[in-house]
C-alpha atoms as a PDB file:
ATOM      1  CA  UNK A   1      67.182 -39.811  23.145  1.00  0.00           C
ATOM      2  CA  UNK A   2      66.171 -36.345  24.827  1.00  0.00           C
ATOM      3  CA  UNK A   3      68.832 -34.364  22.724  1.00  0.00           C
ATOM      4  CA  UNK A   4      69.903 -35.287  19.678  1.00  0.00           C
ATOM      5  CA  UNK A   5      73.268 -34.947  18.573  1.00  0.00           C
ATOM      6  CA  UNK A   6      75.591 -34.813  15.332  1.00  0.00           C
ATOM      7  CA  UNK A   7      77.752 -37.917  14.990  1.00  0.00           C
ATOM      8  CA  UNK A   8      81.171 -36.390  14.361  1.00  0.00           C
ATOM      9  CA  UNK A   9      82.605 -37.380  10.887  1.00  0.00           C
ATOM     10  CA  UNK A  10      85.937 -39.086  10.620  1.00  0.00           C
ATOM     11  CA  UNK A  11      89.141 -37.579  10.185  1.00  0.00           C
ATOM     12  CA  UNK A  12      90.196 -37.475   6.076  1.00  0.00           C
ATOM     13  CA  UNK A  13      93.446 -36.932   6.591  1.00  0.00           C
ATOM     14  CA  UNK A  14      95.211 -39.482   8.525  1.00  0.00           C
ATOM     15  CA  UNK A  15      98.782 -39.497   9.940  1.00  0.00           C
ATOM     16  CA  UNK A  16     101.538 -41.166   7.810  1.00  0.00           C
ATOM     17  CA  UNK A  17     102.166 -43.130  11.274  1.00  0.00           C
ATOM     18  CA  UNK A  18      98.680 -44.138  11.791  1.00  0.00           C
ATOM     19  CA  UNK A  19      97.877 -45.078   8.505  1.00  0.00           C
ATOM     20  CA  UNK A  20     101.478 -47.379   7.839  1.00  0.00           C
ATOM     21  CA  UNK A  21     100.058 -49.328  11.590  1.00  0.00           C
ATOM     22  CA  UNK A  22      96.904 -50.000  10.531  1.00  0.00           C
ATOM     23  CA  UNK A  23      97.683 -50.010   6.593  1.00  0.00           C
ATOM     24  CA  UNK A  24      94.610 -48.138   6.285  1.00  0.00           C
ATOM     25  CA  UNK A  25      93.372 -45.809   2.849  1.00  0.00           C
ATOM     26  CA  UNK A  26      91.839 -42.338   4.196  1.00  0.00           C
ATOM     27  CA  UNK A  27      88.982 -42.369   6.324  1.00  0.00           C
ATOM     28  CA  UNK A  28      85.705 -42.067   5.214  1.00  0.00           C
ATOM     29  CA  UNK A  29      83.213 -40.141   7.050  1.00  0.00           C
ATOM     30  CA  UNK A  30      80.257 -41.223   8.429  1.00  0.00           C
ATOM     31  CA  UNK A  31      77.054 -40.025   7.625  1.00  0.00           C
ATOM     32  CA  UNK A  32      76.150 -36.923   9.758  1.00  0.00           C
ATOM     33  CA  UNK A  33      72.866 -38.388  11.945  1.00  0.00           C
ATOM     34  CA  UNK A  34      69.880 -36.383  13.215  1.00  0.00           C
ATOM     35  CA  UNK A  35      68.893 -39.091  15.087  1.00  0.00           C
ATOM     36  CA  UNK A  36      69.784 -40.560  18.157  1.00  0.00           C
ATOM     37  CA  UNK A  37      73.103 -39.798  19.546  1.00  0.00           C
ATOM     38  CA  UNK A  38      75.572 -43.380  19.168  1.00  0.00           C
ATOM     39  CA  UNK A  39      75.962 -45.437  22.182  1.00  0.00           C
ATOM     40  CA  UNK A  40      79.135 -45.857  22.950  1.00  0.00           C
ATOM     41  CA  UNK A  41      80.962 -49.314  22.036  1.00  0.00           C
ATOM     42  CA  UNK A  42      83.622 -50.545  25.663  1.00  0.00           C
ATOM     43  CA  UNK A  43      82.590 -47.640  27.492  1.00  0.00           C
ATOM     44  CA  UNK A  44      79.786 -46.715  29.624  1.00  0.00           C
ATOM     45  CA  UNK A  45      80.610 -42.487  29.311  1.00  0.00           C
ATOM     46  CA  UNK A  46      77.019 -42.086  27.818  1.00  0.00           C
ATOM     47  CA  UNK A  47      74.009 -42.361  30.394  1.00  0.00           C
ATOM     48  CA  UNK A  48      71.996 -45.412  30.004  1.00  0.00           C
ATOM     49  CA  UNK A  49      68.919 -43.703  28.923  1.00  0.00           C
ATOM     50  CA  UNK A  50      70.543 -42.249  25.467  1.00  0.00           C
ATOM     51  CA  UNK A  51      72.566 -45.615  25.284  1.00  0.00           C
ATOM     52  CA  UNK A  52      68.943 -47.324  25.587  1.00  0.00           C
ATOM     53  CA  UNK A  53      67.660 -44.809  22.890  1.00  0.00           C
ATOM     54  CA  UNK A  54      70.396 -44.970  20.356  1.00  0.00           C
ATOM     55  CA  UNK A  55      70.196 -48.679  20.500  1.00  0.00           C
ATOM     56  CA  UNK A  56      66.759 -48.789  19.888  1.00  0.00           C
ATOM     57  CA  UNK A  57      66.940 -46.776  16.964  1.00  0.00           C
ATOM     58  CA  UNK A  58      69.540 -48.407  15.444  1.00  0.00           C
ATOM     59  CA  UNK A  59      67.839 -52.125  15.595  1.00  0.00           C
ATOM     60  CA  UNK A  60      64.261 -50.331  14.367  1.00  0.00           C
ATOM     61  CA  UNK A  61      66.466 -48.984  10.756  1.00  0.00           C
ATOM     62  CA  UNK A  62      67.983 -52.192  10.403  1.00  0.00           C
ATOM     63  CA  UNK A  63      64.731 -54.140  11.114  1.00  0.00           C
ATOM     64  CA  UNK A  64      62.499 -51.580   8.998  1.00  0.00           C
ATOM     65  CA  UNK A  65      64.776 -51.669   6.237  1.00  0.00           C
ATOM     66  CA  UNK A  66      64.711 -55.698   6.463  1.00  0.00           C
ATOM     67  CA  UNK A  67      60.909 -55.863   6.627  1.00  0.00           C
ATOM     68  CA  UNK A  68      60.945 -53.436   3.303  1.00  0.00           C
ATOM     69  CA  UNK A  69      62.489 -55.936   1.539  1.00  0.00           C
ATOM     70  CA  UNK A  70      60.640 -58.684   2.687  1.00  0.00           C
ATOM     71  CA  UNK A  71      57.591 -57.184   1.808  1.00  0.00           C
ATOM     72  CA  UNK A  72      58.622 -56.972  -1.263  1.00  0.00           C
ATOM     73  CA  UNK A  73      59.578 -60.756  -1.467  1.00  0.00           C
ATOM     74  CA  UNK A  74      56.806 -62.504   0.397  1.00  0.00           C
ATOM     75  CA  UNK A  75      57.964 -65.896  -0.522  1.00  0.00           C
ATOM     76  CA  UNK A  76      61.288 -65.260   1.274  1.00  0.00           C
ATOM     77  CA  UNK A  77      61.868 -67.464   4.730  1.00  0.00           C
ATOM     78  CA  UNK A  78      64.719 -66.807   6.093  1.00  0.00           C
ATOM     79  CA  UNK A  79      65.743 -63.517   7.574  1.00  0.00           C
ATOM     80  CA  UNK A  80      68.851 -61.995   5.887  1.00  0.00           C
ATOM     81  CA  UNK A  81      70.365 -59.041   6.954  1.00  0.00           C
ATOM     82  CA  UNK A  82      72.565 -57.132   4.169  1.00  0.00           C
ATOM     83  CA  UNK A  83      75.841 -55.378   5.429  1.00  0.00           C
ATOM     84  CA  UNK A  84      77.796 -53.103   2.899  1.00  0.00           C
ATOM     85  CA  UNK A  85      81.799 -52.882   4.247  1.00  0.00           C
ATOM     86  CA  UNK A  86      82.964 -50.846   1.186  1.00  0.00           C
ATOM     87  CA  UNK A  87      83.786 -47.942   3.630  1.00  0.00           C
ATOM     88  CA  UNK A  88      85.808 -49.738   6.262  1.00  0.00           C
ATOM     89  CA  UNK A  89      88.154 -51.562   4.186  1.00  0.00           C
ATOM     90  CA  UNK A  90      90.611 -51.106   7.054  1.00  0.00           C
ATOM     91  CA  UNK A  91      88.680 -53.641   8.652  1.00  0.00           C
ATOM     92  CA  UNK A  92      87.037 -56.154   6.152  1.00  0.00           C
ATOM     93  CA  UNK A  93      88.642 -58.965   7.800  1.00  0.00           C
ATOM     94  CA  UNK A  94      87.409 -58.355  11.133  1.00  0.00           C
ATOM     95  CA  UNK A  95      83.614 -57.318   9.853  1.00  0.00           C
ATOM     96  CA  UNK A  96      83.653 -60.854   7.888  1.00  0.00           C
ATOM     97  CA  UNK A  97      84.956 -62.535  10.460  1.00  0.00           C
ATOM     98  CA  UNK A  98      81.982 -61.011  12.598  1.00  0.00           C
ATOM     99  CA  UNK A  99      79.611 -62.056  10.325  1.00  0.00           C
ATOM    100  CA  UNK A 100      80.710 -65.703  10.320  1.00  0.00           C
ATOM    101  CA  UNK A 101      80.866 -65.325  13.652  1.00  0.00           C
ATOM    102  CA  UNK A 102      76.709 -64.472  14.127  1.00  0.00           C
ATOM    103  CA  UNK A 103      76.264 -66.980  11.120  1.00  0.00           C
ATOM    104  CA  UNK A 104      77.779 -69.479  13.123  1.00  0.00           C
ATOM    105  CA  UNK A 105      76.182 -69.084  16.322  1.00  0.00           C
ATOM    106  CA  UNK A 106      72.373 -68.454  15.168  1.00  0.00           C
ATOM    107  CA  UNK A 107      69.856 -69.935  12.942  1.00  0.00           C
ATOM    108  CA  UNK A 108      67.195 -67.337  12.644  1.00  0.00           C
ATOM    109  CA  UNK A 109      68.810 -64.650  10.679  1.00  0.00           C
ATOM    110  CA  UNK A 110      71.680 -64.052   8.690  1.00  0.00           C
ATOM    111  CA  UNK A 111      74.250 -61.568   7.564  1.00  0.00           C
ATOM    112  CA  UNK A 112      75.409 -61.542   4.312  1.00  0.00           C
ATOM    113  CA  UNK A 113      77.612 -58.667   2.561  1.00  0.00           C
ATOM    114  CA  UNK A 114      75.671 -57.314  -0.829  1.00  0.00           C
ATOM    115  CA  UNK A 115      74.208 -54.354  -2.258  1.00  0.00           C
ATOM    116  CA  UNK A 116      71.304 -52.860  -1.495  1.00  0.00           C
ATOM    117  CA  UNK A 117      72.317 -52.639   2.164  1.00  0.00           C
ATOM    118  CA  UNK A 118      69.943 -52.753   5.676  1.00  0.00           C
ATOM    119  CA  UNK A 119      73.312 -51.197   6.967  1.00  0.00           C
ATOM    120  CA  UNK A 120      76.936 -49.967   6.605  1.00  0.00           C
ATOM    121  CA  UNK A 121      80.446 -50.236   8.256  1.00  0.00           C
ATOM    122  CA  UNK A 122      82.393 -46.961   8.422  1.00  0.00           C
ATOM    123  CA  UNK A 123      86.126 -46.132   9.790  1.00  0.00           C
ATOM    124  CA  UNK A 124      87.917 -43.496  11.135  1.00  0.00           C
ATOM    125  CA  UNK A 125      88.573 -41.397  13.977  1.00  0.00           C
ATOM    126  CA  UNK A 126      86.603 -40.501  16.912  1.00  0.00           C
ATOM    127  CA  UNK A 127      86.651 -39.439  20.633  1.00  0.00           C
ATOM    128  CA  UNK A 128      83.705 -41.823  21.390  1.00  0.00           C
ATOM    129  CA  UNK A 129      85.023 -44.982  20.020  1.00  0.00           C
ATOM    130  CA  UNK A 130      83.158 -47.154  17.934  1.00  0.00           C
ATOM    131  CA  UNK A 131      79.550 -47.007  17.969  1.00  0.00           C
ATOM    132  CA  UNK A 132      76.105 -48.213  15.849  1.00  0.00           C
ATOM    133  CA  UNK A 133      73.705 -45.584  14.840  1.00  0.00           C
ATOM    134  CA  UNK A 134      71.385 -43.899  12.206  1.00  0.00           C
ATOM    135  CA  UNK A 135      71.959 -41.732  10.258  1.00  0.00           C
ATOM    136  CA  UNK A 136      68.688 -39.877  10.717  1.00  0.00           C
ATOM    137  CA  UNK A 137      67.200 -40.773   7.074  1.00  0.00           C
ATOM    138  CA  UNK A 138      65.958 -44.621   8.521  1.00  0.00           C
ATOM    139  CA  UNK A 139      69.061 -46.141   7.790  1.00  0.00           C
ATOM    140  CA  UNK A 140      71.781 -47.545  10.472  1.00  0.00           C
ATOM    141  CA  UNK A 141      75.349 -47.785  10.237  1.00  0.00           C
ATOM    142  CA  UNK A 142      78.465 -49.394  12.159  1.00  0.00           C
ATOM    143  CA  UNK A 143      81.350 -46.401  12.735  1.00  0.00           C
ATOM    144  CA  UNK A 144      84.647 -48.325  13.703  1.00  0.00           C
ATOM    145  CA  UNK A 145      87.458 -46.169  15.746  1.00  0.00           C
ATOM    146  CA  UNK A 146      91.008 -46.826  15.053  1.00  0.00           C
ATOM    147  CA  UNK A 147      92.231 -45.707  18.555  1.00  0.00           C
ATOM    148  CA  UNK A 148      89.575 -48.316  20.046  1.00  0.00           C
ATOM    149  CA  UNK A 149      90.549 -51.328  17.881  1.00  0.00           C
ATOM    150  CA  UNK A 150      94.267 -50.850  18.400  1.00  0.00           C
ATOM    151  CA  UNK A 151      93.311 -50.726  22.152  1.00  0.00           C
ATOM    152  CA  UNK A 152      91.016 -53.656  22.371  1.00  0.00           C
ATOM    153  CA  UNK A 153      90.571 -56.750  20.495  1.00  0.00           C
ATOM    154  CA  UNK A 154      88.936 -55.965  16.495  1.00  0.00           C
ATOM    155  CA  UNK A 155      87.653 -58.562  15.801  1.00  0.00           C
ATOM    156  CA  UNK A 156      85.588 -58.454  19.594  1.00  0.00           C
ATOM    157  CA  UNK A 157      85.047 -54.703  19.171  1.00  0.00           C
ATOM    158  CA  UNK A 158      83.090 -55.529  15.317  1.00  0.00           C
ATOM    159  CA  UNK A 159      81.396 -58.482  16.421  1.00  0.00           C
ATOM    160  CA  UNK A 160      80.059 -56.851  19.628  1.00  0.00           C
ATOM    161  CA  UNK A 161      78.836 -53.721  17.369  1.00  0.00           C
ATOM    162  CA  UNK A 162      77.404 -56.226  14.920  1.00  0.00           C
ATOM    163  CA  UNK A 163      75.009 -57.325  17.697  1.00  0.00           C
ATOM    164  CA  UNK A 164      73.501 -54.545  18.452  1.00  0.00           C
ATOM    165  CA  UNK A 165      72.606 -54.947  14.403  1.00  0.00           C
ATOM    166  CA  UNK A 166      70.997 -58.412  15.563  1.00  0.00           C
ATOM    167  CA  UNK A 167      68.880 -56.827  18.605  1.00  0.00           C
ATOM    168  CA  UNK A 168      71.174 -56.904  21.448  1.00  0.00           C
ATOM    169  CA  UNK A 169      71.998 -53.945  24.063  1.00  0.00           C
ATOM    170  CA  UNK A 170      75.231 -53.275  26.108  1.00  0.00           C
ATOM    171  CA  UNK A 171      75.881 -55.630  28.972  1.00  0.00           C
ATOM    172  CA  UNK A 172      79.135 -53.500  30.424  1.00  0.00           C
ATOM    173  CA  UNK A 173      79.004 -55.499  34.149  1.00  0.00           C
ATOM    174  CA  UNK A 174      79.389 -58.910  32.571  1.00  0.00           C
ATOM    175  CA  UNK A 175      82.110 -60.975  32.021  1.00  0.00           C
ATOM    176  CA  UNK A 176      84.040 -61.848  28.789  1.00  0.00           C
ATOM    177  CA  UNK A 177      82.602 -64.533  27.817  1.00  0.00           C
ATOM    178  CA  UNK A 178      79.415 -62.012  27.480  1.00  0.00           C
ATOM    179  CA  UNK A 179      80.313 -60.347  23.900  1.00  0.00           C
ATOM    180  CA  UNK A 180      77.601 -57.831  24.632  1.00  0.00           C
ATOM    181  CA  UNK A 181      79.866 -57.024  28.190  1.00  0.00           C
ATOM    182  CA  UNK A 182      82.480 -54.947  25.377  1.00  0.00           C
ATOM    183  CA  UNK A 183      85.159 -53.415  27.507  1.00  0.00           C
ATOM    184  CA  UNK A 184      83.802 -53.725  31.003  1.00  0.00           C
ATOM    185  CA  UNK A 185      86.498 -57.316  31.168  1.00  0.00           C
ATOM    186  CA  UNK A 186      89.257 -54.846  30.316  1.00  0.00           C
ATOM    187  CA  UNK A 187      91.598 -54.825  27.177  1.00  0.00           C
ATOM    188  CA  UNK A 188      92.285 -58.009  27.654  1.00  0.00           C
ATOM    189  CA  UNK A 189      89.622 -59.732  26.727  1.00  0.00           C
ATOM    190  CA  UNK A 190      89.699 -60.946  23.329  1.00  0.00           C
ATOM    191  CA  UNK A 191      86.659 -63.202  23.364  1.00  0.00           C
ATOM    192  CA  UNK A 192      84.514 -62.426  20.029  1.00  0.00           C
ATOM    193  CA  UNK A 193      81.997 -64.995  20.828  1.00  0.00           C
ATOM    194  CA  UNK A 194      78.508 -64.520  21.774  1.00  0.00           C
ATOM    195  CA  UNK A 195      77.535 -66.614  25.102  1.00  0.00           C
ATOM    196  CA  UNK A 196      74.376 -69.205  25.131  1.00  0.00           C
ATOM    197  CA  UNK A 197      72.280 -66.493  26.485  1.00  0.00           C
ATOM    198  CA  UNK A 198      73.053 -63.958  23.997  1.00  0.00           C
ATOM    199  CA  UNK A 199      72.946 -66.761  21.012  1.00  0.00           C
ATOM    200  CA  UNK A 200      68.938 -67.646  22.150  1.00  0.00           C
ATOM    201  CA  UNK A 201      67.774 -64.194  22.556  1.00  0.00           C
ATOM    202  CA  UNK A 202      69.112 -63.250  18.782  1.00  0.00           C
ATOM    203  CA  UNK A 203      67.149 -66.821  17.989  1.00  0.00           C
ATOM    204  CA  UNK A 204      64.306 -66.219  19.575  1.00  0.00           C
ATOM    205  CA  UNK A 205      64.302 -62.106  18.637  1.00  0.00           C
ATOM    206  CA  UNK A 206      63.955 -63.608  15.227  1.00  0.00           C
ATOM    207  CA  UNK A 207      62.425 -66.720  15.141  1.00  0.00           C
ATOM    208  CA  UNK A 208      59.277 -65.642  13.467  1.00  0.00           C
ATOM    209  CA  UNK A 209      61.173 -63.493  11.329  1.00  0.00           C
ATOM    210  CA  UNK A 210      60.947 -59.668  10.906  1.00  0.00           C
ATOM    211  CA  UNK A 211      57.264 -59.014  12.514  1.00  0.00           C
ATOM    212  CA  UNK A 212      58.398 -60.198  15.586  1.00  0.00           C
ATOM    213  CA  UNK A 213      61.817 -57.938  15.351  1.00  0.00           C
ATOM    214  CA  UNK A 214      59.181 -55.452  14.852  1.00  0.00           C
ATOM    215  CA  UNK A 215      57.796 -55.755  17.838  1.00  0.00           C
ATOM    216  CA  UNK A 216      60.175 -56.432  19.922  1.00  0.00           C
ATOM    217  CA  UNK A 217      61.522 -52.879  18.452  1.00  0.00           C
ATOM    218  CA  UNK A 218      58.071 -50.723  19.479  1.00  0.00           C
ATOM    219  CA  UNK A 219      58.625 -52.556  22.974  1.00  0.00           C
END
């Protein structure tokens, strides 16, 4: 992106009414990033240039951080990308669900929930809705909106954000049976599926494990 900008951090103090619909604790704030600005999740307010950008930086943390740990463990085959959800508990169903979702529907990488994170889930409040970024220190991070998950389907909204983890970019025109499409169908759609197309680009994004991410990052 041209000109960076500061993610804003998430409201701490949240409304008694807001907090007894969603049942949520107080938000936790995202980390403040001096990297790319976040593209935006079911909207296309930000121009596709930064969108582009922010994407790209986002997959390269996740993928760097990945190939870190792989480097470390030559032996390992399989790709497995580590998500930490300790600060969106609001929404631990919806990010496992996600996960099981992608788990489900590829075969050349994996998400699995541990320590020693490639990236983290946040929640709270903000204008933008939910987005992926970095958090300018090589690290990425999913920031989940409260306003934008009571609006549109959650469990869409997370798994569509946890594909940009995987390598995918926004897809706004298409329909909603295109996960990567977000809001574009309107709040009605509730599909949190990924479509064949979207499924064999992860797979083959993959397929030869993090090198090939790697490239297809510095592309």
């Amino acid at each position: 992106m041209r000109h960076p900008r500061t993610v804003m951090s998430a409201v701490l103090g949240l409304g008694l009414s807001l907090a007894a619909a969603l049942g949520t604790a107080p938000a936790i704030a995202a980390p403040e990033a001096a990297a790319p600005a976040p593209h935006q999740a079911y909207t296309a307010d930000s121009a596709s240039h930064e969108s582009a950008a922010a994407n790209k930086a986002f997959f390269e943390a996740v993928v760097k951080s990945v190939a870190e740990k792989r480097a470390a463990n030559p032996g390992l085959k399989a790709v497995t990308i580590v998500y930490n959800a300790a600060n969106a508990p609001s929404f631990r169903t919806q990010i496992a669900n996600s996960a099981s979702i992608w788990n489900s529907s590829v075969s050349n990488v994996r998400l699995q929930e541990g320590s020693n994170a490639d990236f983290t889930y946040y929640e709270g409040n903000d204008s933008r809705g939910s987005y992926a970024s970095t958090d300018g220190h090589g690290r990425g991070y999913v920031f989940l909106d409260y306003a934008q998950n009571r609006q549109y389907n959650s469990t869409r909204v997370t798994a569509h954000e946890t594909g940009h983890v995987l390598g995918l970019p926004d897809h706004y025109s298409g329909p909603c049976s295109e996960l990567m499409s977000g809001g574009g169908p309107g709040t009605s759609c509730t599909n949190p599926y990924p479509n064949a197309s979207e499924r064999n680009q992860v797979n083959y994004l993959w397929q030869y494990g993090f090198a090939a991410a790697l490239t297809h990052a510095g592309s």
